[in-house]
N, C-alpha and C. Protein backbone atom coordinates (compact mmCIF):
# COMPACT_ATOMS: atom_id res chain seq x y z
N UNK A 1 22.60 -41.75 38.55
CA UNK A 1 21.92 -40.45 38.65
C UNK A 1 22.03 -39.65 37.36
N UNK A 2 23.47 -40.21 36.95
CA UNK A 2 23.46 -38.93 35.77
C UNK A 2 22.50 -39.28 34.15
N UNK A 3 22.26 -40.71 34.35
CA UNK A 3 21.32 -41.34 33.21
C UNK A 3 20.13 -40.75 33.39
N UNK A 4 19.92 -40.89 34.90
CA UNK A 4 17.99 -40.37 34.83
C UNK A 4 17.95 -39.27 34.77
N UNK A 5 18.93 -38.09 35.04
CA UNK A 5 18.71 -37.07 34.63
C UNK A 5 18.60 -36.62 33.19
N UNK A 6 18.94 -37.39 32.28
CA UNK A 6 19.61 -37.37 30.76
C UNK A 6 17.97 -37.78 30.37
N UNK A 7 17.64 -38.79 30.78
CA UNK A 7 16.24 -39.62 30.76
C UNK A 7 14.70 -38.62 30.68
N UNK A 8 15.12 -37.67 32.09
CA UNK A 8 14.47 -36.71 32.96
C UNK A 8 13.87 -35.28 31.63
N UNK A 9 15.59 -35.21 30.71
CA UNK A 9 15.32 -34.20 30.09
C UNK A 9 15.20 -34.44 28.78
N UNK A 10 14.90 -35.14 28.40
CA UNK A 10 14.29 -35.95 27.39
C UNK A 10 13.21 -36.09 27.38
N UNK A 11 12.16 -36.26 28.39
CA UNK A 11 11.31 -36.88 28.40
C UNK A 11 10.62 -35.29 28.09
N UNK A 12 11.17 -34.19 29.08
CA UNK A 12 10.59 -33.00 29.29
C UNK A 12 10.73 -32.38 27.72
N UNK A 13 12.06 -32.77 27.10
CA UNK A 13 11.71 -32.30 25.61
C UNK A 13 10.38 -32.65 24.71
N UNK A 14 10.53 -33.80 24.85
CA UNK A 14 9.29 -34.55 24.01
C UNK A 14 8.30 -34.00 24.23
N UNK A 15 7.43 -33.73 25.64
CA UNK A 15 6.68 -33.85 26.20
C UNK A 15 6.01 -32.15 25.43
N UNK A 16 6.67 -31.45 25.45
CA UNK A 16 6.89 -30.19 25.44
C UNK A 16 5.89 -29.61 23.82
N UNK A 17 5.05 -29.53 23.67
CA UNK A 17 4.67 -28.97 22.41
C UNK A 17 5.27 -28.08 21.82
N UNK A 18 4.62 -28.31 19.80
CA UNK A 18 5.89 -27.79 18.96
C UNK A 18 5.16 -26.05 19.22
N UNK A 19 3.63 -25.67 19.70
CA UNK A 19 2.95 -24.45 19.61
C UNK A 19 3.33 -23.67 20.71
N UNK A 20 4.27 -24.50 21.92
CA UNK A 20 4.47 -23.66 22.97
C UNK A 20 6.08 -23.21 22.48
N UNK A 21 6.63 -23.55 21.92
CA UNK A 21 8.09 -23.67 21.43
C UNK A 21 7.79 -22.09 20.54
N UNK A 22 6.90 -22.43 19.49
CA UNK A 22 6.61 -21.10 18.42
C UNK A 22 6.04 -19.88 19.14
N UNK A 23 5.24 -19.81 20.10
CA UNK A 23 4.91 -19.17 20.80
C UNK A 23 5.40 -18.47 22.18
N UNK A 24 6.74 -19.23 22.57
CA UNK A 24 7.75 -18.45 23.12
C UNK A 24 8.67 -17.48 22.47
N UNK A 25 8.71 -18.02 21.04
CA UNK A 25 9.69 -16.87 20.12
C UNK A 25 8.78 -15.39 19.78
N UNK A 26 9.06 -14.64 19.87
CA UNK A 26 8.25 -13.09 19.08
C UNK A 26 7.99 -13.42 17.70
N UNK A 27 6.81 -13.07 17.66
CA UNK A 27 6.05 -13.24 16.27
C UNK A 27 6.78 -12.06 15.26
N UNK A 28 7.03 -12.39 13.97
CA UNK A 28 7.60 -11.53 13.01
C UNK A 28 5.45 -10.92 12.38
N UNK A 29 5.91 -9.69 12.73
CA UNK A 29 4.66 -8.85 12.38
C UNK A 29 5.03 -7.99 10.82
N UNK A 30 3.76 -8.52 9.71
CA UNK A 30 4.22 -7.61 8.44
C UNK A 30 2.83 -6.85 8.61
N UNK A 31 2.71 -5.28 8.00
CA UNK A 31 1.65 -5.01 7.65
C UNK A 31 1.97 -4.15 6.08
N UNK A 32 0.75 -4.35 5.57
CA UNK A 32 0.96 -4.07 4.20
C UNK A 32 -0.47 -3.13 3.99
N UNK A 33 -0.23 -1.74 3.09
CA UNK A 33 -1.97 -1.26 2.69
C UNK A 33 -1.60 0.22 3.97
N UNK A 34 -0.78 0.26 4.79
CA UNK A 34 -0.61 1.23 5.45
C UNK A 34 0.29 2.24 5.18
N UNK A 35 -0.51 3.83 5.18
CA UNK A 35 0.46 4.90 4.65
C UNK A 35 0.16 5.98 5.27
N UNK A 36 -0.93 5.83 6.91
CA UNK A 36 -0.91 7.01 7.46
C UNK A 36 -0.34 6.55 8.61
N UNK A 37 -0.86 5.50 8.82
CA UNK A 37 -0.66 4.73 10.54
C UNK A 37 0.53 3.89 10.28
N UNK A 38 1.88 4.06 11.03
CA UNK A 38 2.67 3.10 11.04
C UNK A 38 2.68 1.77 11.47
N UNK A 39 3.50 1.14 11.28
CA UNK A 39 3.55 -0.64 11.36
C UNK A 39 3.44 -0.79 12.91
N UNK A 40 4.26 0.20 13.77
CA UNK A 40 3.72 -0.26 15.14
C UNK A 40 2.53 0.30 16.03
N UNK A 41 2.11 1.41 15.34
CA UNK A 41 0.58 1.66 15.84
C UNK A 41 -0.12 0.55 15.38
N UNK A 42 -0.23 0.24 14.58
CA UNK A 42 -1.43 -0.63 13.94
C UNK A 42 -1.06 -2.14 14.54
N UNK A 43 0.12 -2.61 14.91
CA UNK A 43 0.35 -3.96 15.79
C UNK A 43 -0.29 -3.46 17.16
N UNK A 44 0.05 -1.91 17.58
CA UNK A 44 -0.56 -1.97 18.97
C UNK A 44 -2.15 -1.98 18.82
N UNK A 45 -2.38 -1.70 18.02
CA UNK A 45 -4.44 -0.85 17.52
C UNK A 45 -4.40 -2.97 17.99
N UNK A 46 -4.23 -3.88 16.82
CA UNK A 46 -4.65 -5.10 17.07
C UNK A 46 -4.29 -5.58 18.68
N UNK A 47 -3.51 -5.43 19.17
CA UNK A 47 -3.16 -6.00 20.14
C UNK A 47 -2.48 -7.17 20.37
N UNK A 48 -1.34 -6.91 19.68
CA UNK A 48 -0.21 -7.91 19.78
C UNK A 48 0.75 -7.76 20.90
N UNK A 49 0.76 -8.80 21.63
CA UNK A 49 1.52 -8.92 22.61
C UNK A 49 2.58 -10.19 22.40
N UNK A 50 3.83 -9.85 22.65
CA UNK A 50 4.88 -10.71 22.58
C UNK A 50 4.28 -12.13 23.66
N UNK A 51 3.57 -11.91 24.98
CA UNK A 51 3.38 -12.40 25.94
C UNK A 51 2.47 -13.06 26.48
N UNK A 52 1.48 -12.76 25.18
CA UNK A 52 -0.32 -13.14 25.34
C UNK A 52 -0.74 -13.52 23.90
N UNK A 53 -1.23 -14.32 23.99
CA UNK A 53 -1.58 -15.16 22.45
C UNK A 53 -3.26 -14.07 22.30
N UNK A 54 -3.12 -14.02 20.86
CA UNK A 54 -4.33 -13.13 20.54
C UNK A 54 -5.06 -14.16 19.11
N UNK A 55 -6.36 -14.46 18.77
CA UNK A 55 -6.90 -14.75 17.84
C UNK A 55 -7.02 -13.78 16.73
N UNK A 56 -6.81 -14.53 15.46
CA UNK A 56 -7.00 -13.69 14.03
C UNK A 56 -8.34 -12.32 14.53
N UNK A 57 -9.47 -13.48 14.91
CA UNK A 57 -10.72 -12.83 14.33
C UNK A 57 -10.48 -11.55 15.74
N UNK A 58 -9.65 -11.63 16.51
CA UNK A 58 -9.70 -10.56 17.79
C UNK A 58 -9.25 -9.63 17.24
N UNK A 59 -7.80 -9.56 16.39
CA UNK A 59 -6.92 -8.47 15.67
C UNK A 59 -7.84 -7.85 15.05
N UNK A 60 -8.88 -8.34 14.13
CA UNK A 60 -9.59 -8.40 13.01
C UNK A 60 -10.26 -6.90 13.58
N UNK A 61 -10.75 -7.74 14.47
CA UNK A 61 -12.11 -6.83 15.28
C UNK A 61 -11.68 -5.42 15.69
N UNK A 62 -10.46 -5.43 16.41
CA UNK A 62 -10.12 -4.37 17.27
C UNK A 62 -9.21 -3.55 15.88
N UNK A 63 -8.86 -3.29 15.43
CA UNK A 63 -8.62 -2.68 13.75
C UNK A 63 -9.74 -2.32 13.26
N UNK A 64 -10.81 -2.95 13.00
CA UNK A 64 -12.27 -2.31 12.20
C UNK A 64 -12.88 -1.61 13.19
N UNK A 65 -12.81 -1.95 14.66
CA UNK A 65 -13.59 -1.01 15.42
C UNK A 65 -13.19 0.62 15.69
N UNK A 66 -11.66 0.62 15.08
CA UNK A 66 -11.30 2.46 15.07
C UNK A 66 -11.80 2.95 14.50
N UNK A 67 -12.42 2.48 13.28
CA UNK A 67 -13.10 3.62 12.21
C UNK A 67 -11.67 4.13 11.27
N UNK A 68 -10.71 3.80 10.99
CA UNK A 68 -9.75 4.11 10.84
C UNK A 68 -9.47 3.35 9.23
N UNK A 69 -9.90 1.87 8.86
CA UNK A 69 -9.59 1.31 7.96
C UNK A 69 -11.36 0.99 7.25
N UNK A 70 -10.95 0.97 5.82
CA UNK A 70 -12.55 0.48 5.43
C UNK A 70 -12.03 -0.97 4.87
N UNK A 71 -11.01 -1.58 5.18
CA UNK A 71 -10.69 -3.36 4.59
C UNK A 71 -9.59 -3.61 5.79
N UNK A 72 -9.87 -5.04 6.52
CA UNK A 72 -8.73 -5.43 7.46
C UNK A 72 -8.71 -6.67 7.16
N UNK A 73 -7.35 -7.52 6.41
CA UNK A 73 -6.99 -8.94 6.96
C UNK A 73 -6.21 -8.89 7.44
N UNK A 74 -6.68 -10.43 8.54
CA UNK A 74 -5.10 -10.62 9.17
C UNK A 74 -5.17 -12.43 9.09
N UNK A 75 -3.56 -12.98 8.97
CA UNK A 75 -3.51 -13.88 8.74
C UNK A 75 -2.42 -14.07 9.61
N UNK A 76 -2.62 -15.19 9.96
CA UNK A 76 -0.72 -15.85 10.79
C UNK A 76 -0.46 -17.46 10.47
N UNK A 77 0.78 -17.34 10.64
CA UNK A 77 1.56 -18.44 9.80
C UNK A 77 2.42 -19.29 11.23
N UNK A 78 2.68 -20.18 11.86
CA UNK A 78 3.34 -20.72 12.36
C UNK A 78 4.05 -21.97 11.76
N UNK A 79 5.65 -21.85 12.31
CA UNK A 79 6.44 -23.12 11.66
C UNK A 79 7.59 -22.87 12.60
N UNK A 80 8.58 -23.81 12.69
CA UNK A 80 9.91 -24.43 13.69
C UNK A 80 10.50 -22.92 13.86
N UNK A 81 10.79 -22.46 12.86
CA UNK A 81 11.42 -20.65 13.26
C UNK A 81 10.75 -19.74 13.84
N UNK A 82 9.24 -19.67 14.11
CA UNK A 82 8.70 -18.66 14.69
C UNK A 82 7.31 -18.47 14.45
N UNK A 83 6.41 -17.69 14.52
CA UNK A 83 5.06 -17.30 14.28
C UNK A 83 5.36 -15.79 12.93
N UNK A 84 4.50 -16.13 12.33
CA UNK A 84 4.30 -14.89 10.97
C UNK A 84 2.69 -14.29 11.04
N UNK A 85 2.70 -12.97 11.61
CA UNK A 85 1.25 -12.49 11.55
C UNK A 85 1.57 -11.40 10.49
N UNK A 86 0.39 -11.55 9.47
CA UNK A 86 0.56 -10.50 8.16
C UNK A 86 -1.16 -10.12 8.42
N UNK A 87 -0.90 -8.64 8.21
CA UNK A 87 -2.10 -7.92 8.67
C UNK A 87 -2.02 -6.88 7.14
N UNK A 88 -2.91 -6.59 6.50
CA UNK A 88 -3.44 -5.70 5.08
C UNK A 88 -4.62 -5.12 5.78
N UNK A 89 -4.46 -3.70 5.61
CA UNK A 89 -5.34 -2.72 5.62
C UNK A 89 -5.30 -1.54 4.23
N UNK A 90 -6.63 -0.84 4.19
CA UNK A 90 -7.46 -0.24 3.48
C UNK A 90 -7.35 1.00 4.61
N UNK A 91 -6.67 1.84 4.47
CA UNK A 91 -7.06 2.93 5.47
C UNK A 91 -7.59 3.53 4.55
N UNK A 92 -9.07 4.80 5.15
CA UNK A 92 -9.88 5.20 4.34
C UNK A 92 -9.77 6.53 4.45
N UNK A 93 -8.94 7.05 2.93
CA UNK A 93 -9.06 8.36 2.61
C UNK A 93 -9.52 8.41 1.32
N UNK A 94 -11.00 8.77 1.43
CA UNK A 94 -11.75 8.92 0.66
C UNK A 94 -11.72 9.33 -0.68
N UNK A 95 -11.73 10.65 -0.41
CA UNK A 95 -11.28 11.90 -1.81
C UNK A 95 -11.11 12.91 -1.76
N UNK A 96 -10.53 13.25 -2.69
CA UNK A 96 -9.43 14.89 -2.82
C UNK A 96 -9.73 15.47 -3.54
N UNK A 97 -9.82 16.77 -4.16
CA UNK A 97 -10.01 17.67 -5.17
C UNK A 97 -8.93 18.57 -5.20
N UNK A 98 -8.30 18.52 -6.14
CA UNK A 98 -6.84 20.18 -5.75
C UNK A 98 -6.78 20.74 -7.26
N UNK A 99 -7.56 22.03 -7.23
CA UNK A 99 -7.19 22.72 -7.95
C UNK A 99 -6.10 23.23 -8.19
N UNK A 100 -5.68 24.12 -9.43
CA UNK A 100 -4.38 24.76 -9.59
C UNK A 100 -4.21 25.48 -10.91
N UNK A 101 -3.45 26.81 -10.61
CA UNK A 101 -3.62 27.47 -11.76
C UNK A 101 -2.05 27.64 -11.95
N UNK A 102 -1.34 28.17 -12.92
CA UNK A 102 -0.24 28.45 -13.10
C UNK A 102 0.05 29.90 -14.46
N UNK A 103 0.49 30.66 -14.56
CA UNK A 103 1.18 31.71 -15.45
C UNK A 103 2.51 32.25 -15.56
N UNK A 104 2.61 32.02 -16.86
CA UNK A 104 4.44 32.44 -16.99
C UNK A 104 4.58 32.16 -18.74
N UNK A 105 5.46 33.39 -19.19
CA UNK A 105 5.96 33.33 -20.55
C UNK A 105 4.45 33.68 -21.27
N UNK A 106 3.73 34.08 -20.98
CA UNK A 106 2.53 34.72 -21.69
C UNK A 106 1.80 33.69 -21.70
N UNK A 107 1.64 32.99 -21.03
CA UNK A 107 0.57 31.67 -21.11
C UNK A 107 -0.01 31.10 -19.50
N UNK A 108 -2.04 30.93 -19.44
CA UNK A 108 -1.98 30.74 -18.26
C UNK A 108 -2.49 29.40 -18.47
N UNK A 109 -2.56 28.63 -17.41
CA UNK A 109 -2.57 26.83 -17.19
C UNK A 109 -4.03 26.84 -15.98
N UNK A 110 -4.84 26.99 -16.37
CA UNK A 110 -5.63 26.02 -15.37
C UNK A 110 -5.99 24.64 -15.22
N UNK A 111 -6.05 23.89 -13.88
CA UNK A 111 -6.50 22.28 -13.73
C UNK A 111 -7.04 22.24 -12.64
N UNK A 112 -7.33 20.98 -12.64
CA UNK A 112 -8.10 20.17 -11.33
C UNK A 112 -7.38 18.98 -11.30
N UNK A 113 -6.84 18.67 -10.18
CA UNK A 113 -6.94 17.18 -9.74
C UNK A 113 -7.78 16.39 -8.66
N UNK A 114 -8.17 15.15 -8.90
CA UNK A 114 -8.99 14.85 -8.06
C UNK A 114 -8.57 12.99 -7.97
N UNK A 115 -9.06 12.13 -6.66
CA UNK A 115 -9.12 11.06 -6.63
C UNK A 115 -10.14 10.30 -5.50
N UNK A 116 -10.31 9.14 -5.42
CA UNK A 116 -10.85 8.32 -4.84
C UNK A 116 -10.58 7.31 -4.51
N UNK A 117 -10.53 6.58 -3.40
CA UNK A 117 -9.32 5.81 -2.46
C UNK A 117 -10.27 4.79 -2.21
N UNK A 118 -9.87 3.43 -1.97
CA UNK A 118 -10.93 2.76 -0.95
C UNK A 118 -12.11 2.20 -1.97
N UNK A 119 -12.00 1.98 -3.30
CA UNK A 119 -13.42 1.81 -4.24
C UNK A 119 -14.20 0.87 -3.91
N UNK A 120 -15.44 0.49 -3.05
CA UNK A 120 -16.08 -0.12 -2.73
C UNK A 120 -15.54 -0.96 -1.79
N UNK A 121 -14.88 -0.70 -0.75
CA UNK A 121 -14.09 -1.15 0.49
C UNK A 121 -12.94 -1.48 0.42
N UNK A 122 -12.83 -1.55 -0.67
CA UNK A 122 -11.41 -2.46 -1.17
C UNK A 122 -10.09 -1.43 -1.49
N UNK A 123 -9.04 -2.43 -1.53
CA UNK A 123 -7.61 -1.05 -2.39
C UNK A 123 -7.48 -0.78 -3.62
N UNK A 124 -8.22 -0.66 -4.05
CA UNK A 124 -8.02 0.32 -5.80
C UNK A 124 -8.32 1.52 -5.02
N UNK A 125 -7.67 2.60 -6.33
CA UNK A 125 -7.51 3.95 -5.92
C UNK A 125 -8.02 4.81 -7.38
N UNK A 126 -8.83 5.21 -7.74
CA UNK A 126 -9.06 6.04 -9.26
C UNK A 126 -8.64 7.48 -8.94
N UNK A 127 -7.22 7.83 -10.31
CA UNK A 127 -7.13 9.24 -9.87
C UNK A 127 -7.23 10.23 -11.61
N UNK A 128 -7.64 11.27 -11.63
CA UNK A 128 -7.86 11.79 -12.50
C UNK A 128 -7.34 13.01 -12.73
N UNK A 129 -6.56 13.29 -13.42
CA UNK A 129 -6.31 15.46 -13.70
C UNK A 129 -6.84 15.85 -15.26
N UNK A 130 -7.18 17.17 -15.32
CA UNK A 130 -7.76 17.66 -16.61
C UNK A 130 -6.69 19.10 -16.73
N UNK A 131 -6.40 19.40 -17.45
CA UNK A 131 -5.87 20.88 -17.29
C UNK A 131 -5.81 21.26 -18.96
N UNK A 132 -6.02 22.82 -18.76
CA UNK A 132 -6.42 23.48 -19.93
C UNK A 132 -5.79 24.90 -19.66
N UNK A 133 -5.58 25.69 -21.00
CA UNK A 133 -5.20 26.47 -20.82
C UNK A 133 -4.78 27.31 -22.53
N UNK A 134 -3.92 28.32 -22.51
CA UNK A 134 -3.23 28.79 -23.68
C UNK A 134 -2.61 27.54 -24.52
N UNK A 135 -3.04 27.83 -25.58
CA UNK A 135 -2.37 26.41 -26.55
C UNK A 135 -1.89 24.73 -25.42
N UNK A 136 -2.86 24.66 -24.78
CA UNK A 136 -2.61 23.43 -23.92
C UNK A 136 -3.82 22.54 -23.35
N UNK A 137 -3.72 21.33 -23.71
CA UNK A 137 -4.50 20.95 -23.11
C UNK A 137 -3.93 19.63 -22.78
N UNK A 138 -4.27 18.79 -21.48
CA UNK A 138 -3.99 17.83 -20.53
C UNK A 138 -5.16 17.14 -20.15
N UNK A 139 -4.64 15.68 -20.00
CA UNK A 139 -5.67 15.14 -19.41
C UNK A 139 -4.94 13.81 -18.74
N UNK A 140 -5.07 12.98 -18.33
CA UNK A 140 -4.53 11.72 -17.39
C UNK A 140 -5.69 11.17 -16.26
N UNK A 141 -5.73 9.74 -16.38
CA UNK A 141 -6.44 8.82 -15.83
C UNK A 141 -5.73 7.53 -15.24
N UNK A 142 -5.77 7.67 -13.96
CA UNK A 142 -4.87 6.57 -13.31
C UNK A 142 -6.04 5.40 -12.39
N UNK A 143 -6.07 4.06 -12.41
CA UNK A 143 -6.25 3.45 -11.74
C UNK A 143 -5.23 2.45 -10.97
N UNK A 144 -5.18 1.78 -10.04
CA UNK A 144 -4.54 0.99 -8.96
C UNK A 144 -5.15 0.17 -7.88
N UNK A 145 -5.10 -1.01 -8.28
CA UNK A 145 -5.46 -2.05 -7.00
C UNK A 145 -4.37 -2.64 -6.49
N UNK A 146 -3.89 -1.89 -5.11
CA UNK A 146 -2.74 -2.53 -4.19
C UNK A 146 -3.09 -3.79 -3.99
N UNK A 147 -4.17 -4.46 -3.98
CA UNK A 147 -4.05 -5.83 -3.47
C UNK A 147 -5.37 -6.60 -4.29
N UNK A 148 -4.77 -6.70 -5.40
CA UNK A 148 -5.87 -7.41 -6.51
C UNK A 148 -6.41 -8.51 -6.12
N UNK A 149 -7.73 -8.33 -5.54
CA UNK A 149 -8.64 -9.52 -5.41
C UNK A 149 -8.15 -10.50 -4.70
N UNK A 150 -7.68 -9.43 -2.86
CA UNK A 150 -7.20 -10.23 -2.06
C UNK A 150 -5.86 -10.80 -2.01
N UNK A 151 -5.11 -10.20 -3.34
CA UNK A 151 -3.94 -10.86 -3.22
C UNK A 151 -2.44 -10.18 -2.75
N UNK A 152 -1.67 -10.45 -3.18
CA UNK A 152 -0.15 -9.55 -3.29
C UNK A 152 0.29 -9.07 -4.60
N UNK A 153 -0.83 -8.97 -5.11
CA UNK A 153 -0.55 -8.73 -6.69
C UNK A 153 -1.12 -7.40 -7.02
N UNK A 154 -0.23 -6.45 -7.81
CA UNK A 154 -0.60 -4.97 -8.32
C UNK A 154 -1.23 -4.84 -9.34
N UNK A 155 -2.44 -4.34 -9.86
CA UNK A 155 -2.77 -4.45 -11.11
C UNK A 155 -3.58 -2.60 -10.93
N UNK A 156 -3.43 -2.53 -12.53
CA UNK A 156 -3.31 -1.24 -12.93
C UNK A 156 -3.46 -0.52 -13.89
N UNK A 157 -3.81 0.65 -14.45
CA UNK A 157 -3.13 1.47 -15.61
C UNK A 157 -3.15 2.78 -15.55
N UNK A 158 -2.58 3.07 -16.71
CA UNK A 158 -2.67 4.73 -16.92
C UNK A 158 -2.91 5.24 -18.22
N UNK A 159 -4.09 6.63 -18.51
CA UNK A 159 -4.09 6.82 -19.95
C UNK A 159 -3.68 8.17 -19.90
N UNK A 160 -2.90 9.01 -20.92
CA UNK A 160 -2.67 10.15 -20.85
C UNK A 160 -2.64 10.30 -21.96
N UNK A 161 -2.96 12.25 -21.74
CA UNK A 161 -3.67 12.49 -23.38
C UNK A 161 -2.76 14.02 -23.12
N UNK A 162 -2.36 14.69 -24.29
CA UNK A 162 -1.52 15.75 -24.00
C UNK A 162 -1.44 16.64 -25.82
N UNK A 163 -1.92 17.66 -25.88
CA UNK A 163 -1.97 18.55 -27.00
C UNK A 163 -1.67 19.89 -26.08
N UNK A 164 -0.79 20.52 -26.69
CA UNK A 164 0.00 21.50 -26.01
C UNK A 164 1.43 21.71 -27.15
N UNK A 165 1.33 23.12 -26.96
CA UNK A 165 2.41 24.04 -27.59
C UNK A 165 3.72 23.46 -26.57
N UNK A 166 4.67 23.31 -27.32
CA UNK A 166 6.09 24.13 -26.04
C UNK A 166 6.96 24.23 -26.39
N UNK A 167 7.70 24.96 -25.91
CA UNK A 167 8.62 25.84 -25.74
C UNK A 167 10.50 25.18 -25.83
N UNK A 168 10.96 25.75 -26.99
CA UNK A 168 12.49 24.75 -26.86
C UNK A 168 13.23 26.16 -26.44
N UNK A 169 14.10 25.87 -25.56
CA UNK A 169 14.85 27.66 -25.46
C UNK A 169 16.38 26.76 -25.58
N UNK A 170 16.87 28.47 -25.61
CA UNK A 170 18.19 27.96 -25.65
C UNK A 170 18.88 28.99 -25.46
N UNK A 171 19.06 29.58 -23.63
CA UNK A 171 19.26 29.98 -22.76
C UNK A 171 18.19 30.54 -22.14
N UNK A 172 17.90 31.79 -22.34
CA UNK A 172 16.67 32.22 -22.10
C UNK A 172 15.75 32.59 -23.03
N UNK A 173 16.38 32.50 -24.32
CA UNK A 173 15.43 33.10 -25.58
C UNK A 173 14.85 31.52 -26.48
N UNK A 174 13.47 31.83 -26.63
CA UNK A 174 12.49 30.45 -27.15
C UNK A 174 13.32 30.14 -28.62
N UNK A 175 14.04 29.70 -28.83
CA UNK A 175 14.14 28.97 -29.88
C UNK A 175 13.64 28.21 -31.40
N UNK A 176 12.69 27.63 -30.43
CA UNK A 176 11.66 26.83 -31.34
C UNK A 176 10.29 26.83 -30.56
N UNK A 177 8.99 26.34 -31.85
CA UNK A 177 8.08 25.99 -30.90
C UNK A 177 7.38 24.62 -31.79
N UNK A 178 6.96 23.98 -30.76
CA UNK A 178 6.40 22.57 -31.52
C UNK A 178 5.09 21.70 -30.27
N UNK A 179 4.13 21.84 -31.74
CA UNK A 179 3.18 21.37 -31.04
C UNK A 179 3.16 19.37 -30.36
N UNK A 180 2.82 18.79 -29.32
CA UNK A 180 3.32 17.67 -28.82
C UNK A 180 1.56 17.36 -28.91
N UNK A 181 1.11 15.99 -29.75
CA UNK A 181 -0.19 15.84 -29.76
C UNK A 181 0.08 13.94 -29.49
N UNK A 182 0.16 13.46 -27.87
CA UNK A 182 -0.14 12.55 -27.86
C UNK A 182 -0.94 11.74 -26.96
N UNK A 183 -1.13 10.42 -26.76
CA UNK A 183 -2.11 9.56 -25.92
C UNK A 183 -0.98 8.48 -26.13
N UNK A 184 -0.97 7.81 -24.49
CA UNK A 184 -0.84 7.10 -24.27
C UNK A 184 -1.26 5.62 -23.35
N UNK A 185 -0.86 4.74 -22.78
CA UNK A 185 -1.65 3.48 -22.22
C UNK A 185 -0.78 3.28 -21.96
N UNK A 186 -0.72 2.93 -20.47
CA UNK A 186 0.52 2.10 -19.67
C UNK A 186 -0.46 1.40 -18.59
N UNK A 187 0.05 0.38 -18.88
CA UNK A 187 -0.22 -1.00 -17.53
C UNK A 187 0.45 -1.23 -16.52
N UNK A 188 0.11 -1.30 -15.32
CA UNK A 188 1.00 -1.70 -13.77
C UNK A 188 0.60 -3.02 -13.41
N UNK A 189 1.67 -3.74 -13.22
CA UNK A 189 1.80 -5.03 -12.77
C UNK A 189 3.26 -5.32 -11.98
N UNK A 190 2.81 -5.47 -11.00
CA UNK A 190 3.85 -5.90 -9.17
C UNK A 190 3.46 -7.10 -8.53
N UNK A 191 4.26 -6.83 -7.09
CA UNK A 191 3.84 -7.78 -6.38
C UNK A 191 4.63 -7.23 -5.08
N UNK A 192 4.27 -7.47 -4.04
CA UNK A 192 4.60 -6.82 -2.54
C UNK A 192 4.95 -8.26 -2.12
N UNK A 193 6.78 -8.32 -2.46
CA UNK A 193 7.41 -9.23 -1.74
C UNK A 193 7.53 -9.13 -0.61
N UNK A 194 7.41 -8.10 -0.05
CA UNK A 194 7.54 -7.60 1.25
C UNK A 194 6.86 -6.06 1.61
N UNK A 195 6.33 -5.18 3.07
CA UNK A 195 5.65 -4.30 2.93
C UNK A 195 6.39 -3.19 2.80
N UNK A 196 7.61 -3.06 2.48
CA UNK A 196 8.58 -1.94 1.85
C UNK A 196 9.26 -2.70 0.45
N UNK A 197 9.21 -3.97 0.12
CA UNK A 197 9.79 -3.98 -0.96
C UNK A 197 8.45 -4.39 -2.14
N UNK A 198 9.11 -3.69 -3.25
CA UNK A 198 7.70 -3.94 -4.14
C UNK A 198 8.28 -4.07 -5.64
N UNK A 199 8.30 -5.21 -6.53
CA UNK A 199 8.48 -5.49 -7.68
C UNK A 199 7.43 -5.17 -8.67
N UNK A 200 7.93 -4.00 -9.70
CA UNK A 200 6.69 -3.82 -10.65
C UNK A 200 7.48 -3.35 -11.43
């Protein structure tokens, strides 16, 4: 008796698929591209259930149908440790304008900032400020693609331009004054090892 039972549960191992095995464990859920909607709204928006198997193109669907994102992938990964569903969204906040003025020490500062999110469905982000004023002038130009051409890869830059007086004190009385006349170029390059950890 005690062989065929040994026999019995053996057979039931074998028998047993490796997709029902991965699919009894809880799927490890990443989402990446999200900064209004948290990681577990947006697993519930798709409809992930620990308990009910769901298709890519279903997640897909029920995410684009909120009106909420203007880019949704989702991808899943199965292997012997578990199921991996990685979901990237584009939530769509369009554009901003924020003015701003400032005065102090006999000098006034006006600017604008402004940006644009979402550039043709996708995650690049173009952001821009101008500001002018008493012996000052500012300018800065930022671009950013969170997920360069579909990928996990950051690509980027920044130009800034800056002619402006200022001010050296030394306590409360100005000291010195010296004009600062420069431009610069900086490049961004990362990678989203993970959707809180980010190498750049």
């Amino acid at each position: 008796p005690l062989l065929i039972s040994l026999l019995a549960a053996c057979a039931v191992a074998v028998a047993t698929p490796a997709a029902a095995v991965w699919a009894a464990a809880s799927p490890e859920v990443l989402v990446y591209g999200n900064r209004v909607y948290d990681t577990d709204t947006i697993t519930k928006i798709a409809g992930i259930d620990y308990h009910k198997p769901i298709g890519e193109t279903e997640m897909k669907r029920r995410l684009e149908t909120t009106g909420y994102f203007s880019s949704v992938r989702v991808s899943r990964e199965a292997n012997p440790q578990g199921e991996r569903i990685t979901i990237v969204v584009q939530e769509k906040n369009p554009w901003f304008v924020l003015p701003y003025f400032s005065t102090g020490s006999g000098r006034r500062t006006f600017g604008v900032a402004g940006g644009i999110t979402g550039i043709g469905g996708n995650s690049a982000s173009l952001f821009a400020r101008a500001q002018t004023g008493t012996d000052n002038l500012v300018g800065s130009l930022m671009y950013r693609d969170d997920f360069f051409r579909d990928s996990f890869w950051i690509l980027g830059f920044t130009v800034d331009y800056e002619r402006a007086l200022h001010d050296i004190y030394r306590g409360r009385t100005v000291e010195q004054r010296t004009y600062n006349r420069t431009v610069n170029f900086t490049q961004h390059l990362g990678y989203h090892l993970r959707p809180n950890l980010i190498v750049q």
